[in-house]
PDB file of N, CA and C in Angstrom:
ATOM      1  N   UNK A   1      83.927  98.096  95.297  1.00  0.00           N
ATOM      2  CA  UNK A   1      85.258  97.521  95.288  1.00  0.00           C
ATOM      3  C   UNK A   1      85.352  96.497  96.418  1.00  0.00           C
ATOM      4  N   UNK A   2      85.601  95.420  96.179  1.00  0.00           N
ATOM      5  CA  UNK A   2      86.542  94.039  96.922  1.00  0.00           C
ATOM      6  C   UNK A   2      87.403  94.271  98.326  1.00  0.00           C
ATOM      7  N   UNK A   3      87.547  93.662  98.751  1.00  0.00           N
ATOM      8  CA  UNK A   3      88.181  93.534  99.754  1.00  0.00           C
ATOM      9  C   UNK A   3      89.514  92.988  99.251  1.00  0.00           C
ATOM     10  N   UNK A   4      90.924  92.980  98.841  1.00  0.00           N
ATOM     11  CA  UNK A   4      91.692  91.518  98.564  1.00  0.00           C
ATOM     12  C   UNK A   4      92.003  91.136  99.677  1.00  0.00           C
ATOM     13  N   UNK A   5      91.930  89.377  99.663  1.00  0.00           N
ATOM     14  CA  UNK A   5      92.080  88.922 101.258  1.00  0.00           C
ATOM     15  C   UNK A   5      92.993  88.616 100.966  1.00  0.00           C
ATOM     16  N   UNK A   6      94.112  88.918  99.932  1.00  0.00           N
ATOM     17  CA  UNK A   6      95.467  88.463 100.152  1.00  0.00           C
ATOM     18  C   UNK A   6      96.227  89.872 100.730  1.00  0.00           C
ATOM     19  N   UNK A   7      95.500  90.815 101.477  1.00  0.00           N
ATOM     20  CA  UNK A   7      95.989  91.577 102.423  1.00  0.00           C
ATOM     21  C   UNK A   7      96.042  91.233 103.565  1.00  0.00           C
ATOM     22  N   UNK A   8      95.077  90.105 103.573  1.00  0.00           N
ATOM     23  CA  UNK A   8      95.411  89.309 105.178  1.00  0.00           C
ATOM     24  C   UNK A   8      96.588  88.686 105.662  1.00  0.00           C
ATOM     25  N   UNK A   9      97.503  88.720 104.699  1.00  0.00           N
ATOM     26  CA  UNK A   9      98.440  88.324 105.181  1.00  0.00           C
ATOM     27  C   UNK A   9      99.674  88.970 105.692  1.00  0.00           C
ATOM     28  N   UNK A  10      99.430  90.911 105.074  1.00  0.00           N
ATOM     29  CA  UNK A  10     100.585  91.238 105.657  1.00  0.00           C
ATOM     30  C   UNK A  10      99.724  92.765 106.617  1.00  0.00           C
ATOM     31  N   UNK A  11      98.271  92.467 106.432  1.00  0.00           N
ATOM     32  CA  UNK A  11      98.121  93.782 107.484  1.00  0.00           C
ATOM     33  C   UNK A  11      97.699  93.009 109.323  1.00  0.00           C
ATOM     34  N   UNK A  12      97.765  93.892 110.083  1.00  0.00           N
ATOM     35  CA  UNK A  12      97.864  93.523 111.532  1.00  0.00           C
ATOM     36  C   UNK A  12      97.054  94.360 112.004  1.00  0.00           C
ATOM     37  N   UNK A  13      96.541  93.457 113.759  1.00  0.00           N
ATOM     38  CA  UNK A  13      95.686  94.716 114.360  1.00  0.00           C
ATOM     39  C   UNK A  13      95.956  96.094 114.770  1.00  0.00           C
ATOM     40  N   UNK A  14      96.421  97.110 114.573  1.00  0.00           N
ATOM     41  CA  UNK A  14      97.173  98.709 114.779  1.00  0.00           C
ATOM     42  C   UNK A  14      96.755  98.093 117.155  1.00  0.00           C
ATOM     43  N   UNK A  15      96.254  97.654 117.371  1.00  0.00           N
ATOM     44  CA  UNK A  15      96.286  97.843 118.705  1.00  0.00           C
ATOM     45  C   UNK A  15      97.592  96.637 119.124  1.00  0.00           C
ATOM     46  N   UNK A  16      97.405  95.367 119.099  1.00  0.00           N
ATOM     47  CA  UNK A  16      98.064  94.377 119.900  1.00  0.00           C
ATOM     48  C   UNK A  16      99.135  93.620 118.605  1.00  0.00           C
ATOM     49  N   UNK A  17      98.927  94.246 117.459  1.00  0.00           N
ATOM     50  CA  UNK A  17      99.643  93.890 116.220  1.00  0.00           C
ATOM     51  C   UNK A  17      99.567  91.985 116.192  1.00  0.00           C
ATOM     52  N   UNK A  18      98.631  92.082 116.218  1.00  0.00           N
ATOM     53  CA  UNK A  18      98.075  90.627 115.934  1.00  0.00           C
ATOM     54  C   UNK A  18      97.155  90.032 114.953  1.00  0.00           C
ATOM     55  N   UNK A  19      96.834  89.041 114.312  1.00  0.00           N
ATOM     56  CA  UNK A  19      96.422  88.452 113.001  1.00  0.00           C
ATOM     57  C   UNK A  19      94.799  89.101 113.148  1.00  0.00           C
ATOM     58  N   UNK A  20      94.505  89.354 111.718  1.00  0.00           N
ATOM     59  CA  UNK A  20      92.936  89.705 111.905  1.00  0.00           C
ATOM     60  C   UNK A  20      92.454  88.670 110.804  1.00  0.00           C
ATOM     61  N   UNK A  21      91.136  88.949 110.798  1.00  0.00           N
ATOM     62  CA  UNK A  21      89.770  87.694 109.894  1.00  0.00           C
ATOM     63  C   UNK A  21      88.795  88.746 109.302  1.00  0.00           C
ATOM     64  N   UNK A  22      88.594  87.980 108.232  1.00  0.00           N
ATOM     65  CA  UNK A  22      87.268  88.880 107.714  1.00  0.00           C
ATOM     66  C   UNK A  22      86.489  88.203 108.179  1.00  0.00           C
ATOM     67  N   UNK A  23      85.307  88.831 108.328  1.00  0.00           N
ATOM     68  CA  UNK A  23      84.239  88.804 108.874  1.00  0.00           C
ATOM     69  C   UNK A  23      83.285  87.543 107.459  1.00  0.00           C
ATOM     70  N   UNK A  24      82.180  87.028 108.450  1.00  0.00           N
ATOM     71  CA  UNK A  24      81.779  86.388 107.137  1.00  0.00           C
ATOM     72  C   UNK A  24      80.879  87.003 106.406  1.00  0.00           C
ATOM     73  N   UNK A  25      80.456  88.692 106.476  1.00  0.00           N
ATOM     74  CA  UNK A  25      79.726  89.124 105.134  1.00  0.00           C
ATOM     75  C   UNK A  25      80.537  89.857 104.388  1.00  0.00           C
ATOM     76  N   UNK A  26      82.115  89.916 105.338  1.00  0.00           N
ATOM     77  CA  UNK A  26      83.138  90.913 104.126  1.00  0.00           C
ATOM     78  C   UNK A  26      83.350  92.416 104.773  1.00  0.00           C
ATOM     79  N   UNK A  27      82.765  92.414 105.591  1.00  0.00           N
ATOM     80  CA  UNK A  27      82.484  94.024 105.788  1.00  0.00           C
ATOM     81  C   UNK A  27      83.259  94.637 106.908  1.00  0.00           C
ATOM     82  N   UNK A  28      83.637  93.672 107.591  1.00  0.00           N
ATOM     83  CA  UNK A  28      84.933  93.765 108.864  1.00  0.00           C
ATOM     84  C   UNK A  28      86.192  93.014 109.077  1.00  0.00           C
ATOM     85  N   UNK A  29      86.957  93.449 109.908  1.00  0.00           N
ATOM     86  CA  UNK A  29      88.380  92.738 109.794  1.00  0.00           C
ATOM     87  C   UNK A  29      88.409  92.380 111.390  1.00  0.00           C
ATOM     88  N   UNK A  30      88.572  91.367 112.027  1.00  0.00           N
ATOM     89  CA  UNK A  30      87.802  91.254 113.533  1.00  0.00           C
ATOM     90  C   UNK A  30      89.347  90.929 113.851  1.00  0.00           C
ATOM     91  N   UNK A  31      89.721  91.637 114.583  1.00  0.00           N
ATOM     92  CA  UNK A  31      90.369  90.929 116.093  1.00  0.00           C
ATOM     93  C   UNK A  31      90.173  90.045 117.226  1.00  0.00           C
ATOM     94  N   UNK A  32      90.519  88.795 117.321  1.00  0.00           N
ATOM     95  CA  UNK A  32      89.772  88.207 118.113  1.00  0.00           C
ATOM     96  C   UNK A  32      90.758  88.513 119.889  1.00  0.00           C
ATOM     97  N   UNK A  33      91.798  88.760 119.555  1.00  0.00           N
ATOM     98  CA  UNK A  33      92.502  89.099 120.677  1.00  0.00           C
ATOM     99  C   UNK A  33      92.141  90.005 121.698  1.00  0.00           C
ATOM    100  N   UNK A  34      91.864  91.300 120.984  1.00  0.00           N
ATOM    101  CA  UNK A  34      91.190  92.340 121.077  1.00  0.00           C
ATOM    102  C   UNK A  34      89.558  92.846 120.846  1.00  0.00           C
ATOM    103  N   UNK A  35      89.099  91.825 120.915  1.00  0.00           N
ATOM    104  CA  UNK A  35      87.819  91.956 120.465  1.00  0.00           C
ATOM    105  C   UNK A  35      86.979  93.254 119.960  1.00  0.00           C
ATOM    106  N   UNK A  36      88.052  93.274 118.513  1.00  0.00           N
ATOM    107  CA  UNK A  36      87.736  94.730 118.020  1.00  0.00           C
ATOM    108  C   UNK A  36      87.103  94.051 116.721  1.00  0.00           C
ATOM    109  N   UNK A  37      86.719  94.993 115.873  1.00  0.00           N
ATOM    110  CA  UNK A  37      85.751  94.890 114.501  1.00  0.00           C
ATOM    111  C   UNK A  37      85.960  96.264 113.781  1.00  0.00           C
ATOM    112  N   UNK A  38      87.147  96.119 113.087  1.00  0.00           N
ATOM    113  CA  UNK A  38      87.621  97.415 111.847  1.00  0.00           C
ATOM    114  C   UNK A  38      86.702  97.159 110.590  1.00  0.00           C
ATOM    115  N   UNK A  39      85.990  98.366 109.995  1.00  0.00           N
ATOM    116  CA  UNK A  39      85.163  98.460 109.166  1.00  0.00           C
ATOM    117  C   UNK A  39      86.419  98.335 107.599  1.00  0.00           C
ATOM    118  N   UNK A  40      85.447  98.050 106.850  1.00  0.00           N
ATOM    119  CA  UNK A  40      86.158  97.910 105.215  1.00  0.00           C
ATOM    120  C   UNK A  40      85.526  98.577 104.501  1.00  0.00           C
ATOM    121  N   UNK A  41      85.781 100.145 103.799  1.00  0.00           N
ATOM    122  CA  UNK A  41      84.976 101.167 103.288  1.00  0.00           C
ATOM    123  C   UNK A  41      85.416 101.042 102.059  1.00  0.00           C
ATOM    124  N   UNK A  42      84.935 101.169 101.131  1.00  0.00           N
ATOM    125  CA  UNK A  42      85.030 100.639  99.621  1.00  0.00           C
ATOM    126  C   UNK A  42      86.563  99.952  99.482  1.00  0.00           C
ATOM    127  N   UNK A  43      86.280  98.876 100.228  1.00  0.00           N
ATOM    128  CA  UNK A  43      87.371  97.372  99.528  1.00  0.00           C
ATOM    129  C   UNK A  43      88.790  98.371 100.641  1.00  0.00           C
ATOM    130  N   UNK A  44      89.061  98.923 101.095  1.00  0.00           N
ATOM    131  CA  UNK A  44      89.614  99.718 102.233  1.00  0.00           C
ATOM    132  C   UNK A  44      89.294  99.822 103.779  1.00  0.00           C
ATOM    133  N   UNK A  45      90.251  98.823 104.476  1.00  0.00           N
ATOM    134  CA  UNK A  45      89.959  98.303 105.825  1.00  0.00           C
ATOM    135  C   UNK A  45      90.522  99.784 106.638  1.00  0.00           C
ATOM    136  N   UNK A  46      89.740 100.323 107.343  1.00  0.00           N
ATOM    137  CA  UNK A  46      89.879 101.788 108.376  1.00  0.00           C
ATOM    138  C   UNK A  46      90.491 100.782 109.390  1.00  0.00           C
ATOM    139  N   UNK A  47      91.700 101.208 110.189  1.00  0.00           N
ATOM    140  CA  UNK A  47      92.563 100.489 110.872  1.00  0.00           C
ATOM    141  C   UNK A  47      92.938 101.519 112.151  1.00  0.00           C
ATOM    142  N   UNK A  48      91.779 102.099 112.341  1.00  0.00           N
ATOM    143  CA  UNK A  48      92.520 103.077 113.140  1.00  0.00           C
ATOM    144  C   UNK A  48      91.424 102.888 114.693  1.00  0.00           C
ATOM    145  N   UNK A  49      91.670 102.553 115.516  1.00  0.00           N
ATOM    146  CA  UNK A  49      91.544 102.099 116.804  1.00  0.00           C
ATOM    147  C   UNK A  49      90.080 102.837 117.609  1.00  0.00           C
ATOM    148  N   UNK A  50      90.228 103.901 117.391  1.00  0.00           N
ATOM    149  CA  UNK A  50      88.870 104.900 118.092  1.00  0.00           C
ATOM    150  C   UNK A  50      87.920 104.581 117.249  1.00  0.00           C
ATOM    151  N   UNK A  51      88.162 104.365 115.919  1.00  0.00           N
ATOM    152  CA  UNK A  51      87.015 104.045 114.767  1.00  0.00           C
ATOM    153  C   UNK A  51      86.213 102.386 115.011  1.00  0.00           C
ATOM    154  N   UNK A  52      87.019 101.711 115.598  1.00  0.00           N
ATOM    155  CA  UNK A  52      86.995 100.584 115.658  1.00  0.00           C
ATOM    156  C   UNK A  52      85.424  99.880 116.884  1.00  0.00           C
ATOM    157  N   UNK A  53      84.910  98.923 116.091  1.00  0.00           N
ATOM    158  CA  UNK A  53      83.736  98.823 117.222  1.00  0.00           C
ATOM    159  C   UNK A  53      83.641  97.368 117.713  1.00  0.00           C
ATOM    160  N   UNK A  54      83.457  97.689 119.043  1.00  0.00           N
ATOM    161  CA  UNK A  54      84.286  96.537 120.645  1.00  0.00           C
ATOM    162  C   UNK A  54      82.763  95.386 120.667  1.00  0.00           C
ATOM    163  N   UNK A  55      83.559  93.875 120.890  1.00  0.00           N
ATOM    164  CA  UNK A  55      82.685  92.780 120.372  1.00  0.00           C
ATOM    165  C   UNK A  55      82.452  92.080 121.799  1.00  0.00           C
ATOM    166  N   UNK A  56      81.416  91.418 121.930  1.00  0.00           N
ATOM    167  CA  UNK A  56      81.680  90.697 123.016  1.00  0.00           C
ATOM    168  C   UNK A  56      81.644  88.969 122.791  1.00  0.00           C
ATOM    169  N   UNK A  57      82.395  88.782 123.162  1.00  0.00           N
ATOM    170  CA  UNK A  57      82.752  87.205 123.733  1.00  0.00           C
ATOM    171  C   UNK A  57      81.871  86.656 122.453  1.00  0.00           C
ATOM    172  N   UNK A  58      80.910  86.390 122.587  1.00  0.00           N
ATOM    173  CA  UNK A  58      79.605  85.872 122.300  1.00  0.00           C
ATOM    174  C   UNK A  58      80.032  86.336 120.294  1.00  0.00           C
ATOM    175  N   UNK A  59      80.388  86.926 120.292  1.00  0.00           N
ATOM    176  CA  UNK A  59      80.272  87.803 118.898  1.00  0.00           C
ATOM    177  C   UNK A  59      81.690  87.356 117.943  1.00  0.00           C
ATOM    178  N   UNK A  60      82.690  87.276 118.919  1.00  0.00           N
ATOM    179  CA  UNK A  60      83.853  87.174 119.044  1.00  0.00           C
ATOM    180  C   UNK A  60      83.959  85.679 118.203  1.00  0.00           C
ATOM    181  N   UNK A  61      83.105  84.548 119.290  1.00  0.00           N
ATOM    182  CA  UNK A  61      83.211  83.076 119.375  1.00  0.00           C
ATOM    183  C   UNK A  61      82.500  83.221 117.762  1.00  0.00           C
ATOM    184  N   UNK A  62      81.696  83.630 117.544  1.00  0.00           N
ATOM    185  CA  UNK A  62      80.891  83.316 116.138  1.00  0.00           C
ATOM    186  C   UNK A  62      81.827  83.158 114.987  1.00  0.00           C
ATOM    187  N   UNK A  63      82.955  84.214 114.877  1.00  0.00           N
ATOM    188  CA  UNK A  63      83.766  84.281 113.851  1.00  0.00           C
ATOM    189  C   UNK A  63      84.778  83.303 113.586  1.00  0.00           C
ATOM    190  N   UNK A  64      84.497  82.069 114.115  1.00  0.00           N
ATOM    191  CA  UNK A  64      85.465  80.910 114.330  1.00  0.00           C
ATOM    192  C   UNK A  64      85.088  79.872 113.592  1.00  0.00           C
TER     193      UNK A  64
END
């Protein structure tokens, strides 16, 4: 199952409630504020903060 990226428009980061991006293979929803990376488990973005895995700078800048 898909991701729909017309959920990008009304879901937010659960930490700083700020805009997220898919990732460019589909498979994450990145925070760039927060330099977090929420996984997408069958077409279902896990939004929950402890689950979430921390990016650096470098990783961050790529998704731009």
């Amino acid at each position: 199952m898909a991701f729909d990226k017309k959920l990008l428009e009304v879901l937010a980061c659960p930490v700083c409630k700020g805009k997220l991006v898919l990732s460019e293979d589909k498979t994450q929803l990145i925070c760039r504020f927060d330099r977090l990376a929420f996984d997408i488990k069958d077409g279902i973005p896990v939004l929950i903060e402890s689950k979430a895995t921390a990016l650096s700078l470098d990783e961050v800048d790529a998704t731009r």
